[in-house]
C-alpha atoms as a PDB file:
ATOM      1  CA  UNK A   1      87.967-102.207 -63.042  1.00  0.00           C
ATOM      2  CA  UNK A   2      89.494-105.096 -64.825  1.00  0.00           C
ATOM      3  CA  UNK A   3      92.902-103.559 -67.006  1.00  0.00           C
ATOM      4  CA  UNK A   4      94.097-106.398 -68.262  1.00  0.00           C
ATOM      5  CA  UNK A   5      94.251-110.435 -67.672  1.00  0.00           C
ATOM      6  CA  UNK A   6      97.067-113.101 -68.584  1.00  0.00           C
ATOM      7  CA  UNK A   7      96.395-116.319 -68.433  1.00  0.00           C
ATOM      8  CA  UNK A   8      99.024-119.172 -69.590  1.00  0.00           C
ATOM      9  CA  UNK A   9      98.908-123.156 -69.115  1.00  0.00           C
ATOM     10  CA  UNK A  10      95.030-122.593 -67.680  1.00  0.00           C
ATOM     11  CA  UNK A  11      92.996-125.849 -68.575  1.00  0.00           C
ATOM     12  CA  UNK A  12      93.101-125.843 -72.246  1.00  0.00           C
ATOM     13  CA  UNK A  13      94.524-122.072 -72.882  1.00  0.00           C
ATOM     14  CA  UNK A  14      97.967-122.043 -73.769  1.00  0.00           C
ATOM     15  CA  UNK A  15      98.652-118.564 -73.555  1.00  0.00           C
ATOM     16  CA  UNK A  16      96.060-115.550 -73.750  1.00  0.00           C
ATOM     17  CA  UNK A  17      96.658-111.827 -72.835  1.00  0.00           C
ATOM     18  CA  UNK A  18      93.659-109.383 -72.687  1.00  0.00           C
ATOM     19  CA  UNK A  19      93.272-105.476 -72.164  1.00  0.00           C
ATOM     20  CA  UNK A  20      90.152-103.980 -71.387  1.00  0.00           C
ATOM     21  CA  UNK A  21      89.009-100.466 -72.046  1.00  0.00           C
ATOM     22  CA  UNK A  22      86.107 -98.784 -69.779  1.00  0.00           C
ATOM     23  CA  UNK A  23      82.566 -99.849 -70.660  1.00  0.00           C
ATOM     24  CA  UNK A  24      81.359-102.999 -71.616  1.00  0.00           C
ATOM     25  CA  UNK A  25      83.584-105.597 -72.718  1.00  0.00           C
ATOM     26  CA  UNK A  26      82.117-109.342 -74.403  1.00  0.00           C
ATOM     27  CA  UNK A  27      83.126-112.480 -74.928  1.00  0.00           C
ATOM     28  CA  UNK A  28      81.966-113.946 -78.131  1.00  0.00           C
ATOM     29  CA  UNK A  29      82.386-117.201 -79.879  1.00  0.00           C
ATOM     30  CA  UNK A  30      81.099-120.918 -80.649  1.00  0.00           C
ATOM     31  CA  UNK A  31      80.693-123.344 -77.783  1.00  0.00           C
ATOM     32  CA  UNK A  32      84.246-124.798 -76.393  1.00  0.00           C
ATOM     33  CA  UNK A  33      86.207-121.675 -77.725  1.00  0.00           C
ATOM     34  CA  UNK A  34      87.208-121.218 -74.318  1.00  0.00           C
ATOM     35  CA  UNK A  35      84.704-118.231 -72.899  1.00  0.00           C
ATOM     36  CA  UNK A  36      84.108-120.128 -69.922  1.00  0.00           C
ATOM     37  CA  UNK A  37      87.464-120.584 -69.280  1.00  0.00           C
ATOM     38  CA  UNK A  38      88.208-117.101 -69.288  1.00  0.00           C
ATOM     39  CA  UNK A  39      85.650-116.757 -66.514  1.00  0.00           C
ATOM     40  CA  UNK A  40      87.208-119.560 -64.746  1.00  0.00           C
ATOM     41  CA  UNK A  41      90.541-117.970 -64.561  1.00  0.00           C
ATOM     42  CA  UNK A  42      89.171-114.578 -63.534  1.00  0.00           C
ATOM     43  CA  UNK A  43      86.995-117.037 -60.739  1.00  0.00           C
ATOM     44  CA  UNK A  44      90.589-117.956 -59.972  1.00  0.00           C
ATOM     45  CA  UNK A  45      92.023-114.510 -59.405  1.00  0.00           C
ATOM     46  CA  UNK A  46      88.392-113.759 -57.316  1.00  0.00           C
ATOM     47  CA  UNK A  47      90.277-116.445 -54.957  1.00  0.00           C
ATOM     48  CA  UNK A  48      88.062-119.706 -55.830  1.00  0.00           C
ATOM     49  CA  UNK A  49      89.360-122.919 -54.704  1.00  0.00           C
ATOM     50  CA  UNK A  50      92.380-124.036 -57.248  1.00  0.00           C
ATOM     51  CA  UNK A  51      93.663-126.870 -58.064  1.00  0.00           C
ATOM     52  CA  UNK A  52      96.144-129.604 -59.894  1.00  0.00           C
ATOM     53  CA  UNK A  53      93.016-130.253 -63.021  1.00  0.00           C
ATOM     54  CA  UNK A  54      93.615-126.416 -63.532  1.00  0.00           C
ATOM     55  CA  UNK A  55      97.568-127.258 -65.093  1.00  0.00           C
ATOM     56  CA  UNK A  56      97.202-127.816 -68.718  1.00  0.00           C
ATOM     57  CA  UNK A  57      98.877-131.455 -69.440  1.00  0.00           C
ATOM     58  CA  UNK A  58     101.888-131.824 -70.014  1.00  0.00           C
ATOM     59  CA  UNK A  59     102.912-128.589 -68.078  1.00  0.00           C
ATOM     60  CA  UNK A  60     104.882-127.722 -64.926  1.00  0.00           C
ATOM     61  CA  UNK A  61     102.426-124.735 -63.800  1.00  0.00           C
ATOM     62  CA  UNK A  62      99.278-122.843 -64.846  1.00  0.00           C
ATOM     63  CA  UNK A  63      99.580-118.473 -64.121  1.00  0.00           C
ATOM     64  CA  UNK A  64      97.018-116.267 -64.305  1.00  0.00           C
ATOM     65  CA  UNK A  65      97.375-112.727 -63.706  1.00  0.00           C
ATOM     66  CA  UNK A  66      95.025-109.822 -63.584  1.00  0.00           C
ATOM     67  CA  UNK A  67      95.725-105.519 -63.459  1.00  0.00           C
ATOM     68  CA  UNK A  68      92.883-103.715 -61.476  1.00  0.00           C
ATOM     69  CA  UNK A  69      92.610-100.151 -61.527  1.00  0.00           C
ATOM     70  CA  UNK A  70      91.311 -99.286 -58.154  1.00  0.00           C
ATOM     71  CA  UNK A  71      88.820 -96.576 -57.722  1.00  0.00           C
ATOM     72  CA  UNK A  72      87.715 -97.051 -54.100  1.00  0.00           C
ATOM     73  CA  UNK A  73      89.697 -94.523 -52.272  1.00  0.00           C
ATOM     74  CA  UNK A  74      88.623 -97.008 -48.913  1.00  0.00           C
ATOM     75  CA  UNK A  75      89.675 -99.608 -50.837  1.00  0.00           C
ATOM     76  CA  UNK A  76      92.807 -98.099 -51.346  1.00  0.00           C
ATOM     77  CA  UNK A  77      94.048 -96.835 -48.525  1.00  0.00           C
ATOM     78  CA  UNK A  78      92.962-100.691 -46.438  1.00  0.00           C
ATOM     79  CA  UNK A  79      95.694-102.046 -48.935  1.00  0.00           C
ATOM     80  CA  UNK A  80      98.317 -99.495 -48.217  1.00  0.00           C
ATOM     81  CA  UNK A  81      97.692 -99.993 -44.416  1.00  0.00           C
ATOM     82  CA  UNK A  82      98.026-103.595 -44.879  1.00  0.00           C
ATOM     83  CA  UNK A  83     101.849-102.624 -46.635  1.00  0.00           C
ATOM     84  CA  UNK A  84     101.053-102.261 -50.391  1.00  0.00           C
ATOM     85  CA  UNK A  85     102.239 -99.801 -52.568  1.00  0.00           C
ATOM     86  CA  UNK A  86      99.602 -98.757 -54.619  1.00  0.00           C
ATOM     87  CA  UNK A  87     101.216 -96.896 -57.217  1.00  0.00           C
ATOM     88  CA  UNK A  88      98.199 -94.770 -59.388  1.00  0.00           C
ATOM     89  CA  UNK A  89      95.670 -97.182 -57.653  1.00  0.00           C
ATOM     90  CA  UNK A  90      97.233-100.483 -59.919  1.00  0.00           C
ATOM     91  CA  UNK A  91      95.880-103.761 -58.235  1.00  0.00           C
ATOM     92  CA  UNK A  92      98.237-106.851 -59.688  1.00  0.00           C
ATOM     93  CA  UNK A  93      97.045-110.040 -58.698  1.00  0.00           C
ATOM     94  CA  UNK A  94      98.749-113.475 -59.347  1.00  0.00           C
ATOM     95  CA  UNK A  95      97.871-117.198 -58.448  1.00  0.00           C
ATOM     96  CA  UNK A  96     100.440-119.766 -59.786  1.00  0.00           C
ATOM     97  CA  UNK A  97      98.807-123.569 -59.364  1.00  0.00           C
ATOM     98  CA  UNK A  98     101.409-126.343 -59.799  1.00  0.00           C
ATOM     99  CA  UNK A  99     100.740-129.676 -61.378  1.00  0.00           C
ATOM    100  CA  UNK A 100     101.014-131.084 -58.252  1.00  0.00           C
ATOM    101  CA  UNK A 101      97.995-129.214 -57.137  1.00  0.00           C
ATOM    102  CA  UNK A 102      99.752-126.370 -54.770  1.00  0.00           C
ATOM    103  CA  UNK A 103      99.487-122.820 -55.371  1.00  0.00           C
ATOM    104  CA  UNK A 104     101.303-119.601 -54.550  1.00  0.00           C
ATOM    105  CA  UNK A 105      99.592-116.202 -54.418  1.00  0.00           C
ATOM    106  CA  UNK A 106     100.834-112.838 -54.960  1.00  0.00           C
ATOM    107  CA  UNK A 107      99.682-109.209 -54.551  1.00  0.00           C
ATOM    108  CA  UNK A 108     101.248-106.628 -56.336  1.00  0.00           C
ATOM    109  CA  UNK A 109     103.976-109.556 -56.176  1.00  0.00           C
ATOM    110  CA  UNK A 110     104.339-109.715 -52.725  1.00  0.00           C
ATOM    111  CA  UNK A 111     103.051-113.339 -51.175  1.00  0.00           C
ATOM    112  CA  UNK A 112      99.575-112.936 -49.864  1.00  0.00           C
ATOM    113  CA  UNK A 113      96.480-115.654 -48.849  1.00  0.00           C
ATOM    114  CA  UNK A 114      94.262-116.607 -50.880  1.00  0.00           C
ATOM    115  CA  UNK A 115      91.744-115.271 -47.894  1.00  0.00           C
ATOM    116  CA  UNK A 116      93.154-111.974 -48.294  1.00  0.00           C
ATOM    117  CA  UNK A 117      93.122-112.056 -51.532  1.00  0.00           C
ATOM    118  CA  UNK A 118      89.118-112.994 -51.878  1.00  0.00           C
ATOM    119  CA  UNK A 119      88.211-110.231 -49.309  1.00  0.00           C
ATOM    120  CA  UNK A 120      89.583-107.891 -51.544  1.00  0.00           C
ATOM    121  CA  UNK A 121      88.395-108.616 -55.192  1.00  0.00           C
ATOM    122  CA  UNK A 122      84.827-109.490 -53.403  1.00  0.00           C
ATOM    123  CA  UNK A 123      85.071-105.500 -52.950  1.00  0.00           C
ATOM    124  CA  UNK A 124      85.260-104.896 -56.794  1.00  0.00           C
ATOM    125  CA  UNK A 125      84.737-107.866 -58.847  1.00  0.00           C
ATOM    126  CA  UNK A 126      81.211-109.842 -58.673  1.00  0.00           C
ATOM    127  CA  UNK A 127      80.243-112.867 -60.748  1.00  0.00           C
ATOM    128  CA  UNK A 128      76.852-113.402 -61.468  1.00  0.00           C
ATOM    129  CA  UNK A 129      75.461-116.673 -62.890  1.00  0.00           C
ATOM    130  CA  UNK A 130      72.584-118.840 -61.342  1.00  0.00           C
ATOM    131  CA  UNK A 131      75.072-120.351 -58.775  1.00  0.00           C
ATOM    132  CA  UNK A 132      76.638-116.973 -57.416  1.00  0.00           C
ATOM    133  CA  UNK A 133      76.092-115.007 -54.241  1.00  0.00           C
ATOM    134  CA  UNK A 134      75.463-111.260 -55.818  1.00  0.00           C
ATOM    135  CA  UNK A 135      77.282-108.463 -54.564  1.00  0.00           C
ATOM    136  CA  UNK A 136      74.773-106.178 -53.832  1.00  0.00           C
ATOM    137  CA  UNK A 137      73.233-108.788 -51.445  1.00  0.00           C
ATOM    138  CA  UNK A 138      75.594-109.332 -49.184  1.00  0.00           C
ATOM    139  CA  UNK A 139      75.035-107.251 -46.173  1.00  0.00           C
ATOM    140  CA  UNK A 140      78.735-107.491 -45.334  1.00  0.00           C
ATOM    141  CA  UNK A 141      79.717-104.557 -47.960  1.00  0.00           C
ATOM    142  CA  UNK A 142      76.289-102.939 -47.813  1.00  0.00           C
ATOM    143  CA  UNK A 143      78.165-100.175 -45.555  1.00  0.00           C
ATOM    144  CA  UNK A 144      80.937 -99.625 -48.088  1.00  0.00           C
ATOM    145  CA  UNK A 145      78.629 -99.226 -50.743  1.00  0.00           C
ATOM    146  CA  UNK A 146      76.540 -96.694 -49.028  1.00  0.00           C
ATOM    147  CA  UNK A 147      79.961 -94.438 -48.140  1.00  0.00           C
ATOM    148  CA  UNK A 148      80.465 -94.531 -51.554  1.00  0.00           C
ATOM    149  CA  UNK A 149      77.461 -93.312 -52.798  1.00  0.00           C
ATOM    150  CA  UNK A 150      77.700 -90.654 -50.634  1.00  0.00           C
ATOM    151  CA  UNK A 151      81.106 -89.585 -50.984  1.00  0.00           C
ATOM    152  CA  UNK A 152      81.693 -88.270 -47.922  1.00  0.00           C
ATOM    153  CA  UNK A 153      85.013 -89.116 -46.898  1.00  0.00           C
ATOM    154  CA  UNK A 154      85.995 -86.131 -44.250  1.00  0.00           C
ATOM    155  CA  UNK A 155      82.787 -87.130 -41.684  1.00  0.00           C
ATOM    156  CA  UNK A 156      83.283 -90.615 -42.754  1.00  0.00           C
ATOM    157  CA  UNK A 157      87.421 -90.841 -41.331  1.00  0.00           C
ATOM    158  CA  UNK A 158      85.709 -88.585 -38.693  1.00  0.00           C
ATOM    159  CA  UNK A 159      83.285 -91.502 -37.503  1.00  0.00           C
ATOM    160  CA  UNK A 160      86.023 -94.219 -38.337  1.00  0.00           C
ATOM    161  CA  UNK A 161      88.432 -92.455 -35.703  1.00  0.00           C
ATOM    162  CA  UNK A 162      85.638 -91.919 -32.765  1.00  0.00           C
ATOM    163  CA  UNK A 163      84.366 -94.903 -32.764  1.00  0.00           C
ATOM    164  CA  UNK A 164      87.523 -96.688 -32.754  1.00  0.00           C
ATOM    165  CA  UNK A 165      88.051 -94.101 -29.868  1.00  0.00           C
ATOM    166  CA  UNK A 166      84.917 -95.426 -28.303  1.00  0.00           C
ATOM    167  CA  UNK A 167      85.982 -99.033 -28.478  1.00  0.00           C
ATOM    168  CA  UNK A 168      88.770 -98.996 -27.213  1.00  0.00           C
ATOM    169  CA  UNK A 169      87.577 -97.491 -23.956  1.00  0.00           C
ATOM    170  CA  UNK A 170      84.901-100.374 -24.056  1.00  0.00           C
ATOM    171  CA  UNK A 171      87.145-102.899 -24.655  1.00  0.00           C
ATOM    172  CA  UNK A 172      89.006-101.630 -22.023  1.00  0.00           C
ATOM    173  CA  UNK A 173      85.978-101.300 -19.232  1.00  0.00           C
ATOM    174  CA  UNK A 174      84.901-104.600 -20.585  1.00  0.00           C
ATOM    175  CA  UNK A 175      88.425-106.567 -19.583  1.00  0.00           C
ATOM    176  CA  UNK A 176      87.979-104.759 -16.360  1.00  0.00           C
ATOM    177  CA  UNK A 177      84.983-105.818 -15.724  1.00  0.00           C
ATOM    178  CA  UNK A 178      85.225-109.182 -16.438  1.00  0.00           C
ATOM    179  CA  UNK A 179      88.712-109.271 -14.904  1.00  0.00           C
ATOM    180  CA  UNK A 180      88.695-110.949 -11.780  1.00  0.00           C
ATOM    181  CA  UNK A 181      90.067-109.848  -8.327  1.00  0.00           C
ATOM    182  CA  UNK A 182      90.571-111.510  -5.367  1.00  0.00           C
ATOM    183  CA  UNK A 183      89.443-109.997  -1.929  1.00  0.00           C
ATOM    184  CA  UNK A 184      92.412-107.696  -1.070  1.00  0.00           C
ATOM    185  CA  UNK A 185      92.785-106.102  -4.583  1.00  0.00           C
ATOM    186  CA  UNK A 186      89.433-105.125  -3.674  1.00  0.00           C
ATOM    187  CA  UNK A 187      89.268-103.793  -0.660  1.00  0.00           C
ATOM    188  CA  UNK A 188      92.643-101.298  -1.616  1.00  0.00           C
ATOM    189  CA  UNK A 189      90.428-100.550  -5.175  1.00  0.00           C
ATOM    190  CA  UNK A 190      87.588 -99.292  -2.755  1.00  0.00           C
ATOM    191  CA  UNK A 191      90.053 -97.169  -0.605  1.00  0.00           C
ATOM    192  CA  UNK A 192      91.920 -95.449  -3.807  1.00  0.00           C
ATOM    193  CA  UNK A 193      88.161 -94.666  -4.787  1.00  0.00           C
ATOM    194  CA  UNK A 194      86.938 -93.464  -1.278  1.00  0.00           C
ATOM    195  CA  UNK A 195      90.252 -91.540  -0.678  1.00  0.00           C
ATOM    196  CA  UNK A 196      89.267 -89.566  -3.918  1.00  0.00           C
ATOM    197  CA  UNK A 197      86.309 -89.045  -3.646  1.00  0.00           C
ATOM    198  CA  UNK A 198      86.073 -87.938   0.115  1.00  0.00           C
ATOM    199  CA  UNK A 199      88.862 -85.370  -1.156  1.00  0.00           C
ATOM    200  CA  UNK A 200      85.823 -83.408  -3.385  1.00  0.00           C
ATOM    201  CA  UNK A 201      88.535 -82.364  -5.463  1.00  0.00           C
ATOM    202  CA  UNK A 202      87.342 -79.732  -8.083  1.00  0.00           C
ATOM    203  CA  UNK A 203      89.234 -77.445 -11.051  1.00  0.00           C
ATOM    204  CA  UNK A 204      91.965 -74.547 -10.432  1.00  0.00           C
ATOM    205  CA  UNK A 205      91.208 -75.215  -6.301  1.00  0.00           C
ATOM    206  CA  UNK A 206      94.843 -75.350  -6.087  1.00  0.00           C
ATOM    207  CA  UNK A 207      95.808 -72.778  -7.977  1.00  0.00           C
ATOM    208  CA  UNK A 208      93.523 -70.605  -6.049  1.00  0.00           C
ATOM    209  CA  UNK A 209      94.644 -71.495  -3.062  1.00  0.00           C
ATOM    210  CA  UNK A 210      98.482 -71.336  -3.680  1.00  0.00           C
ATOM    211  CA  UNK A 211      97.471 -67.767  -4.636  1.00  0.00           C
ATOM    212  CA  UNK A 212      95.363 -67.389  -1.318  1.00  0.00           C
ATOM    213  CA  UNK A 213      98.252 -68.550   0.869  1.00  0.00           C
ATOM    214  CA  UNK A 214     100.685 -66.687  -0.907  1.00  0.00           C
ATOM    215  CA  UNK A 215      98.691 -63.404   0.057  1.00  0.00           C
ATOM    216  CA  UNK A 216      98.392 -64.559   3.040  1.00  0.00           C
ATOM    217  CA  UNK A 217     102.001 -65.077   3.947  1.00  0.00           C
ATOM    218  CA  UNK A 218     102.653 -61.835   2.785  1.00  0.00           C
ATOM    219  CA  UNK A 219     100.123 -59.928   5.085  1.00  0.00           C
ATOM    220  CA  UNK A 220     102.880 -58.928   7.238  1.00  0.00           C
ATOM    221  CA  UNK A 221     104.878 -56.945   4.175  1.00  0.00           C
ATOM    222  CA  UNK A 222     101.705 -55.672   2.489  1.00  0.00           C
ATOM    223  CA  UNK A 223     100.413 -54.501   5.962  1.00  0.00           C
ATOM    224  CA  UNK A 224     103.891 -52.822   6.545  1.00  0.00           C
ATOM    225  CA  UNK A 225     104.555 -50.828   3.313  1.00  0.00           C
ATOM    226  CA  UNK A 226     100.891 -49.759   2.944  1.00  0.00           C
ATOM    227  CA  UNK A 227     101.338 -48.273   7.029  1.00  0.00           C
ATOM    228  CA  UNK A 228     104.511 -46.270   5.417  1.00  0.00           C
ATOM    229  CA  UNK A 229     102.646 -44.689   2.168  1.00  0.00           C
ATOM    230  CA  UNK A 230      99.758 -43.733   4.388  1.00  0.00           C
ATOM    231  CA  UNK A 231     101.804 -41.840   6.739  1.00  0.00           C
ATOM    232  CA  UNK A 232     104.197 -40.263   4.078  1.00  0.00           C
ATOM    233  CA  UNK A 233     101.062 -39.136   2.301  1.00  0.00           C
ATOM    234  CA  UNK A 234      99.497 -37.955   5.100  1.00  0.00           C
ATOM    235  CA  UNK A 235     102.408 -36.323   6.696  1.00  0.00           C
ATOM    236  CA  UNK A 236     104.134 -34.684   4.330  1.00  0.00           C
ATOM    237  CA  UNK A 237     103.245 -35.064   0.632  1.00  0.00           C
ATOM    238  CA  UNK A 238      98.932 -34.192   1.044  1.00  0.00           C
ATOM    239  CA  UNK A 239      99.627 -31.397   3.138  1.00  0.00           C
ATOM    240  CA  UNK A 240     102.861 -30.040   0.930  1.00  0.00           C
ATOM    241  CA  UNK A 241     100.000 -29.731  -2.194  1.00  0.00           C
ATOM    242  CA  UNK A 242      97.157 -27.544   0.354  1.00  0.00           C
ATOM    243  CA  UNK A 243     100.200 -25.691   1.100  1.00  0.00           C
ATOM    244  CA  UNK A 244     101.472 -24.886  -2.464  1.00  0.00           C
ATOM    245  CA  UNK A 245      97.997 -24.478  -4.513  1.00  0.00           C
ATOM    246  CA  UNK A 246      96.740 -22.721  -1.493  1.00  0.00           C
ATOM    247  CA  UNK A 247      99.041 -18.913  -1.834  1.00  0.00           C
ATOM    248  CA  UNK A 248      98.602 -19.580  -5.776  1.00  0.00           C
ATOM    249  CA  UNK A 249      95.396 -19.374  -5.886  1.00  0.00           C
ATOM    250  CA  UNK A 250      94.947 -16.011  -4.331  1.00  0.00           C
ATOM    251  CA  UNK A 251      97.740 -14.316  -6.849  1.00  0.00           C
ATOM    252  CA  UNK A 252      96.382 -11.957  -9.657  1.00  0.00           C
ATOM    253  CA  UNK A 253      97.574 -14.128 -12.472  1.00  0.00           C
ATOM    254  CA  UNK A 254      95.826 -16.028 -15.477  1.00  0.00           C
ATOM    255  CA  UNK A 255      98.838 -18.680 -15.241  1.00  0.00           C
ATOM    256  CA  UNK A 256      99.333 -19.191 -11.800  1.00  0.00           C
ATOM    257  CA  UNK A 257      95.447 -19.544 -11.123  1.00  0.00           C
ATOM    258  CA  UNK A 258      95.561 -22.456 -13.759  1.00  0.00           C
ATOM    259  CA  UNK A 259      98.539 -24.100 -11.910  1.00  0.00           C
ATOM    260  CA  UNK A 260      96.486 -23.798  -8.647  1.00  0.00           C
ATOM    261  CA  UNK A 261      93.665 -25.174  -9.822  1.00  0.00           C
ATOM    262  CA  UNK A 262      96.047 -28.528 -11.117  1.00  0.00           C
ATOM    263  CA  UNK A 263      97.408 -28.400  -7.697  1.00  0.00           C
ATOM    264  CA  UNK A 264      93.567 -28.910  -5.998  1.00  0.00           C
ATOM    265  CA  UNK A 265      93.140 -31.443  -8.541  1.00  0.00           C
ATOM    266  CA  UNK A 266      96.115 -33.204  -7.139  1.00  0.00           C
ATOM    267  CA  UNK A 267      95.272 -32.552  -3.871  1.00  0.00           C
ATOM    268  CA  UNK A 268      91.790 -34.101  -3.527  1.00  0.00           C
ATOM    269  CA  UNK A 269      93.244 -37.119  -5.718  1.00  0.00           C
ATOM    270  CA  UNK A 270      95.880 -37.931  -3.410  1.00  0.00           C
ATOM    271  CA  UNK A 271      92.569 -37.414  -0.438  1.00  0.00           C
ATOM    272  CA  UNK A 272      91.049 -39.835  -2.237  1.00  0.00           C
ATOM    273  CA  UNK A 273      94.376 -42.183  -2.609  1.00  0.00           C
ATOM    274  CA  UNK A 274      94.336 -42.275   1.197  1.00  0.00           C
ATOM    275  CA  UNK A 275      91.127 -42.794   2.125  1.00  0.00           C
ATOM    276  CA  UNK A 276      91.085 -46.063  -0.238  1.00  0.00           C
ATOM    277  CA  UNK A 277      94.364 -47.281   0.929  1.00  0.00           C
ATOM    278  CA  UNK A 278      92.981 -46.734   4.516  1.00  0.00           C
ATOM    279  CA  UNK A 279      89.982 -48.869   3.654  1.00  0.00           C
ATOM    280  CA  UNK A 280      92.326 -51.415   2.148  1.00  0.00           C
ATOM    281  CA  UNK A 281      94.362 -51.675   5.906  1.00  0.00           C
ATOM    282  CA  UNK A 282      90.498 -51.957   7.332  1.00  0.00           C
ATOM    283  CA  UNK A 283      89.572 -54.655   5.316  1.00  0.00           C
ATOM    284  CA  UNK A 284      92.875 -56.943   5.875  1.00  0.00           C
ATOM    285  CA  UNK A 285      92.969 -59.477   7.939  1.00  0.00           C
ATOM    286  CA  UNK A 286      94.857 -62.940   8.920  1.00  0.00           C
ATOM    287  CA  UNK A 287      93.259 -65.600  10.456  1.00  0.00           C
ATOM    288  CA  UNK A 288      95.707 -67.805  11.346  1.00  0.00           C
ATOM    289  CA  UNK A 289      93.322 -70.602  11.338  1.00  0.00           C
ATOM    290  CA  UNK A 290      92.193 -69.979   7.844  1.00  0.00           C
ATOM    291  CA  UNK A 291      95.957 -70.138   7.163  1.00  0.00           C
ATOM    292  CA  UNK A 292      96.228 -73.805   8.391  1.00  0.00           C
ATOM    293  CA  UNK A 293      93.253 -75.079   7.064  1.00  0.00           C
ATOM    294  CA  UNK A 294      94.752 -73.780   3.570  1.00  0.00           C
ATOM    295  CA  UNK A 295      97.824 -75.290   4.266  1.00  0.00           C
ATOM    296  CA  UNK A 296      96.389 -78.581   5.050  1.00  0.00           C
ATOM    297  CA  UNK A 297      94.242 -78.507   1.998  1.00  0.00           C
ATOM    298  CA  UNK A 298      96.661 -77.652  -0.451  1.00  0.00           C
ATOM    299  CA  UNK A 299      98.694 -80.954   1.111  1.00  0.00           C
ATOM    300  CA  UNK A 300      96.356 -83.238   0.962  1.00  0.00           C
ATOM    301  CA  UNK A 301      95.311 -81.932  -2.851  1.00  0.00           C
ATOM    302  CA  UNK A 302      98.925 -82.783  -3.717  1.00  0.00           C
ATOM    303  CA  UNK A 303      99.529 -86.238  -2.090  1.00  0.00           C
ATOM    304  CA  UNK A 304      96.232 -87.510  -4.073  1.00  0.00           C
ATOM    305  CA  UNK A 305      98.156 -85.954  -7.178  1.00  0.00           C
ATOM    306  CA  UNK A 306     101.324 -87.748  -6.945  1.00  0.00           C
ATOM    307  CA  UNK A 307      99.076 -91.160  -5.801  1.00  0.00           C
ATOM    308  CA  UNK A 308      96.813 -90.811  -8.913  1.00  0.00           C
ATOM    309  CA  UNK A 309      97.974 -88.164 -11.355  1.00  0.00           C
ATOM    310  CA  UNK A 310      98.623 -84.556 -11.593  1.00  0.00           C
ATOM    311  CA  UNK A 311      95.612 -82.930 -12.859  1.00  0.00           C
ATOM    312  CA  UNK A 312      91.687 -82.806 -12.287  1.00  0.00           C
ATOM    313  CA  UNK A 313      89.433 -83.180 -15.478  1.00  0.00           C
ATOM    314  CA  UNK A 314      85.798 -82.894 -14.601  1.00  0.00           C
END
């Protein structure tokens, strides 16, 4: 929305200054009272070609100046990107035409083009007379228009940041595609792809088989203490619990029955203890062949990791 407009040495204006409210706002008067001047100079600020005719004689300069309140939160937040503040959404644009026909423009009173400058109030201002390109017809803000309408801004930044996501990665197969390489660069590309692909890498395999190895160098350890708490338990501390519940349980007495009975509990627990750690022992074993094949897996996982990067994503 148009705030406010100043226009001095325009033409045949000598100095006007204009505030608009919201709604509809008119220009009224007899022919050559200066109405199409005013929509010259806001043609002006739109970015139209300006030039020396514009200077009212006998002057130095012609300024115009317009306030936009912007309500395009898009809009908006393209500006600030492009490094201006947009304080409360206030859009301040100047265009100063000298009498020698040069002109200086300004937004929010920083130098800008006059390109720039047209791209933007194209957005939110649109002139139409029998001569005039309409807004709405231009397919290049058709897209704009429709995320407005819709007002969906979350899934809107949502597509905005995947498919600059997507293009990038497109840009970047298509500069490798087109890039070109001479024989050798080829032939070593072809290895690095062979070499990774005959590897038939896949996800956690070396973590698995770290753990695998490290089980396996320990066989010798394992195999050893689980030997010891066999024999202790079948030596000394299975048959010290038949020998205690057994006398108990024959005594004439409520408690000492009770204690039995938790001893027999214990006992056929600590059976059971040692017949599962005996079919643990049964069911080790160390290939040492197995061994080296891990070994010589886990070393070739690791040289294509430090050739091509540290981690696997499938």
């Amino acid at each position: 929305m148009l705030q406010s407009i100043f226009v001095k040495n325009f033409v045949l204006i000598d100095e006007v200054s204009l505030e608009f409210q919201k709604g509809l706002s008119a220009f009224t008067g007899e022919t050559g009272a200066g109405k199409s001047l005013l929509m010259d100079a806001i043609g002006v600020l739109k970015g139209d070609r300006a030039n020396a005719g514009m200077v009212k004689k006998g002057c130095d300069k012609a300024i115009i100046e317009g306030a936009f309140l912007i309500e395009h939160e898009a809009l908006i937040k393209q500006l600030e990107a492009d490094g201006f503040d947009m304080e409360e959404g206030l859009l301040i644009i100047t265009r100063e035409i000298t009498k020698e026909g040069k002109s200086t423009t300004r937004v929010n009173h920083r130098v800008s083009s006059v390109s720039y400058v047209k791209e933007i109030i194209s957005r939110i201002v649109d002139i139409h007379s029998q001569h005039d390109t309409q807004y709405l017809l231009n397919a290049r803000y058709h897209l704009s228009l429709l995320d407005n309408f819709v007002k969906e801004d979350a899934l809107r930044e949502e597509v905005y940041h995947t498919y600059h996501a997507y293009k990038k990665i497109k840009d970047e197969l298509e500069a490798a595609l087109s890039s070109d390489y001479n024989e050798d660069d080829l032939e070593y590309l072809t290895f690095q792809l062979n070499e990774i692909d005959q590897a038939e890498l896949r996800e956690e395999e070396l973590d698995e088989l770290e753990t695998q190895l490290k089980r396996m160098q320990s066989f010798e350890k394992i195999s050893e203490g689980v030997q010891i708490a066999i024999d202790k338990l079948e030596q000394e501390v299975h048959p010290g619990l038949y020998q205690a519940f057994k006398p108990l349980s024959t005594l004439p007495d409520d408690r000492l029955t009770k204690m039995s009975e938790t001893l027999s509990d214990h006992y056929y627990q600590m059976e059971d203890m040692i017949s599962e750690l005996h079919d643990f022992m049964d069911q080790m074993e160390y290939d040492e062949e197995m061994f080296n094949t891990i070994q010589d897996r886990i070393f070739l996982i690791r040289k294509i990791y430090r050739k091509y990067g540290g981690d696997i994503h499938l």
